[in-house]
PDB file of N, CA and C in Angstrom:
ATOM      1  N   UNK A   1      99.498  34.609 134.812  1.00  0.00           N
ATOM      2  CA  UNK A   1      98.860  34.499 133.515  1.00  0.00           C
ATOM      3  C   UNK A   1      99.411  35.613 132.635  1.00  0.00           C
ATOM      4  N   UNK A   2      99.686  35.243 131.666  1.00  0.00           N
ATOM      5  CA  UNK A   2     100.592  36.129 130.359  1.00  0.00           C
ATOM      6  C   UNK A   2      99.574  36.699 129.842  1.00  0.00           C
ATOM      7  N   UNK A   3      99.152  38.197 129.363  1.00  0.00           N
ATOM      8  CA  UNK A   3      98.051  39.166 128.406  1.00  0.00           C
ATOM      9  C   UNK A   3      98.653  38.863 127.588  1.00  0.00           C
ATOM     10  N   UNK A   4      98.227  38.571 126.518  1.00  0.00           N
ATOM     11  CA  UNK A   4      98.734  39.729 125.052  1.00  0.00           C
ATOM     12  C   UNK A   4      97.436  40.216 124.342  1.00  0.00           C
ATOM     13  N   UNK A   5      96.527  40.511 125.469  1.00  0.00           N
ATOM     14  CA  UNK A   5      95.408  41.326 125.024  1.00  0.00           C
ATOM     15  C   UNK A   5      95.101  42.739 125.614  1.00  0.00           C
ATOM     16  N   UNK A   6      95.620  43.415 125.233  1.00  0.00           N
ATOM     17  CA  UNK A   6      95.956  44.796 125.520  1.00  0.00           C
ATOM     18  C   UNK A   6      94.630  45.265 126.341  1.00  0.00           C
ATOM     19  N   UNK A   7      93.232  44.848 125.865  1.00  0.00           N
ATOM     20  CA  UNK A   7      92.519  45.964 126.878  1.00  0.00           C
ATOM     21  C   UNK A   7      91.900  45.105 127.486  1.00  0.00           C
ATOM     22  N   UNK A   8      92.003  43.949 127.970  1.00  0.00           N
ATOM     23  CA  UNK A   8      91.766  43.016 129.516  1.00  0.00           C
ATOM     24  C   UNK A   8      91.783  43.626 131.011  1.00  0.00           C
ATOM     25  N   UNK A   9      91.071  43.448 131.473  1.00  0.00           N
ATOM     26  CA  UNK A   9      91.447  43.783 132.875  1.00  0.00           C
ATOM     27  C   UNK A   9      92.407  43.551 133.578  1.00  0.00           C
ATOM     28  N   UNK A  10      92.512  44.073 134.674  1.00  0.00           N
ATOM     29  CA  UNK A  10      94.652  44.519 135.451  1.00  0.00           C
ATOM     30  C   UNK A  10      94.063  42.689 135.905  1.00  0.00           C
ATOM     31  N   UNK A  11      92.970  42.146 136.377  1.00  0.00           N
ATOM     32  CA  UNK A  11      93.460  40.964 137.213  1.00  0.00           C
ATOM     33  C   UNK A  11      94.009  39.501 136.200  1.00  0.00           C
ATOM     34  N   UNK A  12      93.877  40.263 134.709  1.00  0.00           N
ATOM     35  CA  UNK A  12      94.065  39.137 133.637  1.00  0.00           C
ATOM     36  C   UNK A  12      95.759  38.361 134.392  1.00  0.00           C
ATOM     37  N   UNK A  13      96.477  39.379 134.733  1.00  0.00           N
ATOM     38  CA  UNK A  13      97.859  39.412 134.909  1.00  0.00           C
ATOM     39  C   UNK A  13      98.089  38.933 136.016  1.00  0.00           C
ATOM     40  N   UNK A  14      96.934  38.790 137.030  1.00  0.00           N
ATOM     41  CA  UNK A  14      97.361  37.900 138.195  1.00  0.00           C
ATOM     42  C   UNK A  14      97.656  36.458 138.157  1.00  0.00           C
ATOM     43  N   UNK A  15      97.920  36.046 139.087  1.00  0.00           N
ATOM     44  CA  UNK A  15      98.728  34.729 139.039  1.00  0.00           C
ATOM     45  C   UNK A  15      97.204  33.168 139.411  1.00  0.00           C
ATOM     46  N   UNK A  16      97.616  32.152 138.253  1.00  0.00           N
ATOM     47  CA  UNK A  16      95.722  31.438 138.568  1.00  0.00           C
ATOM     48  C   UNK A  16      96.069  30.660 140.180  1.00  0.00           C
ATOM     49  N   UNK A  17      95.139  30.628 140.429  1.00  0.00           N
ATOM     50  CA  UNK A  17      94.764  29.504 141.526  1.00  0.00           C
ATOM     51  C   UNK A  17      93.800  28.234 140.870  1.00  0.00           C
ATOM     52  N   UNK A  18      94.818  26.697 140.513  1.00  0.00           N
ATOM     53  CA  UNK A  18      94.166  25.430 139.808  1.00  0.00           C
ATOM     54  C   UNK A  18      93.784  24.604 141.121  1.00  0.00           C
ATOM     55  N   UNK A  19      94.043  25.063 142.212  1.00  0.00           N
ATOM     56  CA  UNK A  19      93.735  24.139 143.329  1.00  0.00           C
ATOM     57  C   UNK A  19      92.385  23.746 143.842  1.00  0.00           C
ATOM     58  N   UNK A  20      91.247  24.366 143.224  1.00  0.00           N
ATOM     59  CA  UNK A  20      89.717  24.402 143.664  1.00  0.00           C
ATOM     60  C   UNK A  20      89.777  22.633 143.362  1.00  0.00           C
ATOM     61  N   UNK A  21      88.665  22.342 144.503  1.00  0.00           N
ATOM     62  CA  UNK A  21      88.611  20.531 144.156  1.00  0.00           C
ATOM     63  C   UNK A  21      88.048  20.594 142.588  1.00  0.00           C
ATOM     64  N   UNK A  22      87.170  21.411 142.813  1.00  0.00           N
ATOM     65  CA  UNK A  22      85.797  20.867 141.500  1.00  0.00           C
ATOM     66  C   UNK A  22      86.745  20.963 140.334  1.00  0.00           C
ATOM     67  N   UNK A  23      87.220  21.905 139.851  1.00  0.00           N
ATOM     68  CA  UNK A  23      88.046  22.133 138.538  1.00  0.00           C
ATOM     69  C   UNK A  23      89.044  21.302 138.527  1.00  0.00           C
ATOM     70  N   UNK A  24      89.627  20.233 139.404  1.00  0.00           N
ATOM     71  CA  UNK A  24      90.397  18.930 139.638  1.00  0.00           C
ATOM     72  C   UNK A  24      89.814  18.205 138.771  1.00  0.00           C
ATOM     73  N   UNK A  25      89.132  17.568 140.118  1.00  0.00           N
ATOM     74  CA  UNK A  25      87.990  16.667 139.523  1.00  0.00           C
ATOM     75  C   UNK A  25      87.207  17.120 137.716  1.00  0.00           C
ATOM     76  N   UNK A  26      87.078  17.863 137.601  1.00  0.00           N
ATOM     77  CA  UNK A  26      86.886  18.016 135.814  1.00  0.00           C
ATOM     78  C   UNK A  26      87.822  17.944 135.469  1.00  0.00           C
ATOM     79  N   UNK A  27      89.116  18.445 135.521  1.00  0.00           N
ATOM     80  CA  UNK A  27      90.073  18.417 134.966  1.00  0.00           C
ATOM     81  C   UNK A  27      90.558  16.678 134.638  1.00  0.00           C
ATOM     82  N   UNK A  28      90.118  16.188 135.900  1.00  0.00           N
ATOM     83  CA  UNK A  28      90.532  14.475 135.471  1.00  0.00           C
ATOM     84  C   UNK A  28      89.899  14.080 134.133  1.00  0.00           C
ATOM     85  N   UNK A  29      88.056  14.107 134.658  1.00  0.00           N
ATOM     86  CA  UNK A  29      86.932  14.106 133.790  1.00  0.00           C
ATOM     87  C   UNK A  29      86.956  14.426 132.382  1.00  0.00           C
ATOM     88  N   UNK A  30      87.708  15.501 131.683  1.00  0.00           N
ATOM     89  CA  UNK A  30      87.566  16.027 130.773  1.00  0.00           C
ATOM     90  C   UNK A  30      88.944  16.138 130.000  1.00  0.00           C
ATOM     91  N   UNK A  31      89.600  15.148 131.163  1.00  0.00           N
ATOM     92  CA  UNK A  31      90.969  14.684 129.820  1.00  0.00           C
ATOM     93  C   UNK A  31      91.742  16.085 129.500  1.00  0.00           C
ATOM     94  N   UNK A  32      92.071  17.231 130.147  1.00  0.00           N
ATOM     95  CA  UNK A  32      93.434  18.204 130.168  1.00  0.00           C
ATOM     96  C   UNK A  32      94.082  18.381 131.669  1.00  0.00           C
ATOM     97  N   UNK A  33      95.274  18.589 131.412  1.00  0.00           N
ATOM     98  CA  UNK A  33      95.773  19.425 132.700  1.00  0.00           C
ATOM     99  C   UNK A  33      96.405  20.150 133.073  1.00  0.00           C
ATOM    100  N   UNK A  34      96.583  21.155 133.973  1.00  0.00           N
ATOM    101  CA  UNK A  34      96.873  22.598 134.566  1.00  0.00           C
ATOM    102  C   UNK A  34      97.982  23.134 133.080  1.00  0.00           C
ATOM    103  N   UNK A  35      98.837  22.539 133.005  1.00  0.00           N
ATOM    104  CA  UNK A  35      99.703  23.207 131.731  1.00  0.00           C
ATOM    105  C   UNK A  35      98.973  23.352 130.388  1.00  0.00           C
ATOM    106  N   UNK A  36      98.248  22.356 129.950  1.00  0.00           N
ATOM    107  CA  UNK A  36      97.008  22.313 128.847  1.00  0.00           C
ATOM    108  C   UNK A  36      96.175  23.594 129.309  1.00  0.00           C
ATOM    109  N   UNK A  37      95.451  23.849 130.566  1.00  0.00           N
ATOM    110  CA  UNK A  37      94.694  24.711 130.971  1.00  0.00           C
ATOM    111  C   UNK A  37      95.697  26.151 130.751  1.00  0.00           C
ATOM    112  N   UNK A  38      96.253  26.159 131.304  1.00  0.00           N
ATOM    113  CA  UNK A  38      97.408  27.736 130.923  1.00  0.00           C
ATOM    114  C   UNK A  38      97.363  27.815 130.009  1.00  0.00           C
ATOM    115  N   UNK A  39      97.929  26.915 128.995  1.00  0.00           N
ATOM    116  CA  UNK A  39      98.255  27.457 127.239  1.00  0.00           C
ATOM    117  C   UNK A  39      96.622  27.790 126.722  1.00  0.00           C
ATOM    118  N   UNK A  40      95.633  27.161 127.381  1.00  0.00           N
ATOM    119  CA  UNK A  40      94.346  27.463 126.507  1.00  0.00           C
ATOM    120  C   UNK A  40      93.841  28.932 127.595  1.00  0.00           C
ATOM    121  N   UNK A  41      94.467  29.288 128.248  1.00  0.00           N
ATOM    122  CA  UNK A  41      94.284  31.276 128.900  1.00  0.00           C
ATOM    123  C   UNK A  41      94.895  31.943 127.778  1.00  0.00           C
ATOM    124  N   UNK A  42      96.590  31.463 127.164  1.00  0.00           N
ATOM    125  CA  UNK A  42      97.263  32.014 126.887  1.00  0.00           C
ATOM    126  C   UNK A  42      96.869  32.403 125.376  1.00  0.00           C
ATOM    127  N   UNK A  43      95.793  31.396 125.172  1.00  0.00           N
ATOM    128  CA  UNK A  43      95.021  31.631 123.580  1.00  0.00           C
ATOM    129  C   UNK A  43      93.985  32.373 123.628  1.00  0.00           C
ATOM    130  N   UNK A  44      93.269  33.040 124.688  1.00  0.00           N
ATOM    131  CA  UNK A  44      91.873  33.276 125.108  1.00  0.00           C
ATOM    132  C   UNK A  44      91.875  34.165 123.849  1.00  0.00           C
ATOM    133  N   UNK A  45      90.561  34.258 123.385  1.00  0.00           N
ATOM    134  CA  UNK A  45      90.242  35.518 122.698  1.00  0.00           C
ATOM    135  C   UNK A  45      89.332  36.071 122.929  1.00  0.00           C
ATOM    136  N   UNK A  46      88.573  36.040 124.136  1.00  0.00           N
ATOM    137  CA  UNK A  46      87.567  37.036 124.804  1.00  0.00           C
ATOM    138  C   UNK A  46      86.586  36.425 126.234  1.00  0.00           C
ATOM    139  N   UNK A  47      86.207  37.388 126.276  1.00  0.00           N
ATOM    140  CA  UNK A  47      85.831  37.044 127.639  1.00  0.00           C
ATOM    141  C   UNK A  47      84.558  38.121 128.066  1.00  0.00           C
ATOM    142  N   UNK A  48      83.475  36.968 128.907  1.00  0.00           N
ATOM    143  CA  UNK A  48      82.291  38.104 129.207  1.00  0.00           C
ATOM    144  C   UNK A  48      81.985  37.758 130.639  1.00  0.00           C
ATOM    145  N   UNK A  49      81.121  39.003 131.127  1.00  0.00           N
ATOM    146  CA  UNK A  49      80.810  38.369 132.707  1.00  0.00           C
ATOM    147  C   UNK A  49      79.881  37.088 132.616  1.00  0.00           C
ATOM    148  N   UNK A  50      80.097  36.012 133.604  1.00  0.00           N
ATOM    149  CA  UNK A  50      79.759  35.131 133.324  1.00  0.00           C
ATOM    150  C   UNK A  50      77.811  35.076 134.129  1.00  0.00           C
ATOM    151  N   UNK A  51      76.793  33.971 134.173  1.00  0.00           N
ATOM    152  CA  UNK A  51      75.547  34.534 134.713  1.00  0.00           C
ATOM    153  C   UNK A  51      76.129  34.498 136.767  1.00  0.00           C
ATOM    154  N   UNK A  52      76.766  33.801 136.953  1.00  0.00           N
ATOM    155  CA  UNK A  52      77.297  33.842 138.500  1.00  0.00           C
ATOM    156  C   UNK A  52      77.673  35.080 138.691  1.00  0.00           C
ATOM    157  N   UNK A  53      77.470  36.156 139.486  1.00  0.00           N
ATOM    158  CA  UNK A  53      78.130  37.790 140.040  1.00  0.00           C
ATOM    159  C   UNK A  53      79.794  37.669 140.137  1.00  0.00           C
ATOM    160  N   UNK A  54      80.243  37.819 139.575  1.00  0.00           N
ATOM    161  CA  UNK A  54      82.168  38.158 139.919  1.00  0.00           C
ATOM    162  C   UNK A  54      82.403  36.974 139.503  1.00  0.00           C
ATOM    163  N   UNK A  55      82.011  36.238 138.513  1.00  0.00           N
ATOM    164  CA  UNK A  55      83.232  35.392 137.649  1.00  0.00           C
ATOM    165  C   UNK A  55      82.787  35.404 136.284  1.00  0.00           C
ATOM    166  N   UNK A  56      83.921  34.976 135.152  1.00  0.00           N
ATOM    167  CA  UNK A  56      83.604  35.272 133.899  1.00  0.00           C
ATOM    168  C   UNK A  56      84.151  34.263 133.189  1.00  0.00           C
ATOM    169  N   UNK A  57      83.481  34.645 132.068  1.00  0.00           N
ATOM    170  CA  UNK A  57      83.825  33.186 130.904  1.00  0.00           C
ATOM    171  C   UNK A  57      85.049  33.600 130.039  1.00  0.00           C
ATOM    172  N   UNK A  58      85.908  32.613 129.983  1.00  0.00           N
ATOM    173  CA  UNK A  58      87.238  33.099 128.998  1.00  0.00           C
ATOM    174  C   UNK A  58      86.621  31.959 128.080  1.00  0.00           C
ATOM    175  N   UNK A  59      86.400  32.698 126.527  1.00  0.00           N
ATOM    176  CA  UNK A  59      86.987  31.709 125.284  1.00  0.00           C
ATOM    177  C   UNK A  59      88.041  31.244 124.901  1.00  0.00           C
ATOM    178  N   UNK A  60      87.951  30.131 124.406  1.00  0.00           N
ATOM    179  CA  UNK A  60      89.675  29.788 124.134  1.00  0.00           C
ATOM    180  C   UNK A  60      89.585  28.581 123.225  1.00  0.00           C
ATOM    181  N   UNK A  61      90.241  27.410 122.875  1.00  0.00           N
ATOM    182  CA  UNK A  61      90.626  26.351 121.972  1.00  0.00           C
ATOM    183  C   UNK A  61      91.505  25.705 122.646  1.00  0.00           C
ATOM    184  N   UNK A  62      90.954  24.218 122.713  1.00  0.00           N
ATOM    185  CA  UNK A  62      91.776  23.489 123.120  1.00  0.00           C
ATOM    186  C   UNK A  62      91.353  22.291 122.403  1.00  0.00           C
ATOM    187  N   UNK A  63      92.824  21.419 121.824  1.00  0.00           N
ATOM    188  CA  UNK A  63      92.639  20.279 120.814  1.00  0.00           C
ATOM    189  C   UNK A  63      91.359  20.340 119.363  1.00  0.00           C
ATOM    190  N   UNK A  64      91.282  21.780 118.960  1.00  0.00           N
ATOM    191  CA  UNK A  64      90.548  22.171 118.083  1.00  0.00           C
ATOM    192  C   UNK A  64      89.180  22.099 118.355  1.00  0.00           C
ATOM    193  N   UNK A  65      88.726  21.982 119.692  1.00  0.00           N
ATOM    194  CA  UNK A  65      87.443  22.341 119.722  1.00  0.00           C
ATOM    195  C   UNK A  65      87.179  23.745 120.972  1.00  0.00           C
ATOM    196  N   UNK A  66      86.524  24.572 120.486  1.00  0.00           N
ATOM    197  CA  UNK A  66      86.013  25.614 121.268  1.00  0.00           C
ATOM    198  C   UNK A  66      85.781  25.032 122.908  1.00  0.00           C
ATOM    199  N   UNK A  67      86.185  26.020 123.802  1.00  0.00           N
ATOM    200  CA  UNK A  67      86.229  25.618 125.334  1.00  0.00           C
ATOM    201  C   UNK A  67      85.993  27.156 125.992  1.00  0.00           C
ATOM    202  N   UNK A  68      85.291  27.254 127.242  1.00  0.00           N
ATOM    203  CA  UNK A  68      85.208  28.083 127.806  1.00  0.00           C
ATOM    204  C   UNK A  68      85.974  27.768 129.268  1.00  0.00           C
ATOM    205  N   UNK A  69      86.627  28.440 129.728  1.00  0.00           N
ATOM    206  CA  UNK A  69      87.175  28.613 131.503  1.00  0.00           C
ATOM    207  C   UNK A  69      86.390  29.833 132.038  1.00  0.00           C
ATOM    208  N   UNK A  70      85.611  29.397 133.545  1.00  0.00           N
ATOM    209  CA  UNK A  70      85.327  30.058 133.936  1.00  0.00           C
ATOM    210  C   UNK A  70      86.108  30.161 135.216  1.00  0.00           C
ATOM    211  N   UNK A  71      86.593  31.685 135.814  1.00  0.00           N
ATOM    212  CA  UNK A  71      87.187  32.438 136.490  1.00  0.00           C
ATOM    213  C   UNK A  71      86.195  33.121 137.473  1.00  0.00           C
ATOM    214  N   UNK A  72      87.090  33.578 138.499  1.00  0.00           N
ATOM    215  CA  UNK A  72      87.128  34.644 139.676  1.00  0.00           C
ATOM    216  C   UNK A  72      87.750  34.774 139.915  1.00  0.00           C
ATOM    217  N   UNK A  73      87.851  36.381 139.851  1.00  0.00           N
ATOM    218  CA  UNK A  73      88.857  36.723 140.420  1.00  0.00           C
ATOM    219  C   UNK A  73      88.929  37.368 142.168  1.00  0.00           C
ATOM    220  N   UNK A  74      89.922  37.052 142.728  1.00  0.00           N
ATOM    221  CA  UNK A  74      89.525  37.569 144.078  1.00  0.00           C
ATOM    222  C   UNK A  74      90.584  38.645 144.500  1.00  0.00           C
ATOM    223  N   UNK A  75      89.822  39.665 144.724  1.00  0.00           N
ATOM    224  CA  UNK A  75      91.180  40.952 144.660  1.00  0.00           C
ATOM    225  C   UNK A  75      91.552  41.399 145.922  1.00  0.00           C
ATOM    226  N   UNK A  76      91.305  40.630 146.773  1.00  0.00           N
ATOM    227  CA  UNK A  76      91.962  40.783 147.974  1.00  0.00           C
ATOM    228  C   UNK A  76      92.855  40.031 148.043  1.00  0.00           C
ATOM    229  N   UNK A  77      93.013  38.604 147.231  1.00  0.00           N
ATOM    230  CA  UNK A  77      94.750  37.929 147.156  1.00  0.00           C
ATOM    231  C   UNK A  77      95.044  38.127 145.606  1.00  0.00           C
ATOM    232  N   UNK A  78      94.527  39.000 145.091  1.00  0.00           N
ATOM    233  CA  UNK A  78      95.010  39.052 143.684  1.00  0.00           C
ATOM    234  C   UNK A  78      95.274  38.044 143.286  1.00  0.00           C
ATOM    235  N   UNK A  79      94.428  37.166 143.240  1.00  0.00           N
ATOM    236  CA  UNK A  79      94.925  35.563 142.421  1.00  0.00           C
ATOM    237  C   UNK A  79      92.853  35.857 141.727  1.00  0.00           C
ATOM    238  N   UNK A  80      93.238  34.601 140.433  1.00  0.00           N
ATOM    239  CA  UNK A  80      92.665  34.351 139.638  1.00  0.00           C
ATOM    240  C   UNK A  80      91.943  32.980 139.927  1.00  0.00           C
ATOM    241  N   UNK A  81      90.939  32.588 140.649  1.00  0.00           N
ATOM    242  CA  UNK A  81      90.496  31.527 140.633  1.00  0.00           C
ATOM    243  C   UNK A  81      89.528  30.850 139.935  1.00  0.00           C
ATOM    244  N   UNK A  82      90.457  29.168 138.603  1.00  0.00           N
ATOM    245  CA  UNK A  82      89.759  28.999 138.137  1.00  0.00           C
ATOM    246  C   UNK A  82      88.574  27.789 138.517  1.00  0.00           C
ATOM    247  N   UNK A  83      87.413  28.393 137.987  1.00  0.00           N
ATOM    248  CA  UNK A  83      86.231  27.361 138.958  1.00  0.00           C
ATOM    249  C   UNK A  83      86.086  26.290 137.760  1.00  0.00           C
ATOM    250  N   UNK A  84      86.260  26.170 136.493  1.00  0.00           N
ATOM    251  CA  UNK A  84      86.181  25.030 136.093  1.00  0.00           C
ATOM    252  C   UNK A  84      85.960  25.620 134.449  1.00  0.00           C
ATOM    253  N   UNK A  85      86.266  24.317 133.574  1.00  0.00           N
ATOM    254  CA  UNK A  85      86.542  24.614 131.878  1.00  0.00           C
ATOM    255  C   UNK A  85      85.779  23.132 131.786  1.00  0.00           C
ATOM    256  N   UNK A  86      85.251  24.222 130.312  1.00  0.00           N
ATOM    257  CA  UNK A  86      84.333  22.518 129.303  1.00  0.00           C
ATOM    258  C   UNK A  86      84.866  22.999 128.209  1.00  0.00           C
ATOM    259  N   UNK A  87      84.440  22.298 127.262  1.00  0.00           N
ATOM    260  CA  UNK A  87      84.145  22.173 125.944  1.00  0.00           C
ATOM    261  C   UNK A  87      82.898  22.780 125.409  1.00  0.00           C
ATOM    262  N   UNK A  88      82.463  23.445 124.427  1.00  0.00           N
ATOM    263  CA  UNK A  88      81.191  23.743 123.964  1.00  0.00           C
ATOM    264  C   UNK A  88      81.451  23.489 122.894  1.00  0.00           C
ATOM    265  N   UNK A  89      79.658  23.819 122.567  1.00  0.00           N
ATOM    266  CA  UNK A  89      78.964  23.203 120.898  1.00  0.00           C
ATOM    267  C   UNK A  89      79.427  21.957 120.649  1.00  0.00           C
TER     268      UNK A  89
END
């Protein structure tokens, strides 16, 4: 995953893991895929801990409507695992 947000955390820069079933399966559901999902990280413009312990919400835009990806990161394989993206509002 590419920063160009200077004060992100070191795991922004780790590499994602799209292989979780569930975020598949939405991903069918919700009409994008894994390359659509990258370019909408690569737009993020912020991010908070999410209510689950150790994963967080990335904002972002995709096809002009507001979308959140939610993440974990796991720092024992330094990979980024994403658990699944919607659409909001």
């Amino acid at each position: 995953m590419v920063a160009s947000q200077a004060n992100w955390p070191n795991w922004w820069r780790w590499e994602l893991d799209c292989s979780n079933p569930h975020l598949l399966k939405r991903m069918q559901d919700r009409s994008f895929n894994e390359t659509e999902l990258r370019e909408m990280l690569e737009r993020a413009t912020s991010f908070r801990p999410d209510s689950q312990v150790g994963r967080w919400a990335v904002e972002t835009t995709h096809s002009g409507r507001a979308w959140e990806i939610i993440v974990e990161p796991d720092t024992a394989a330094q990979l980024v695992i994403v658990v699944t993206a919607y659409a909001i509002g």
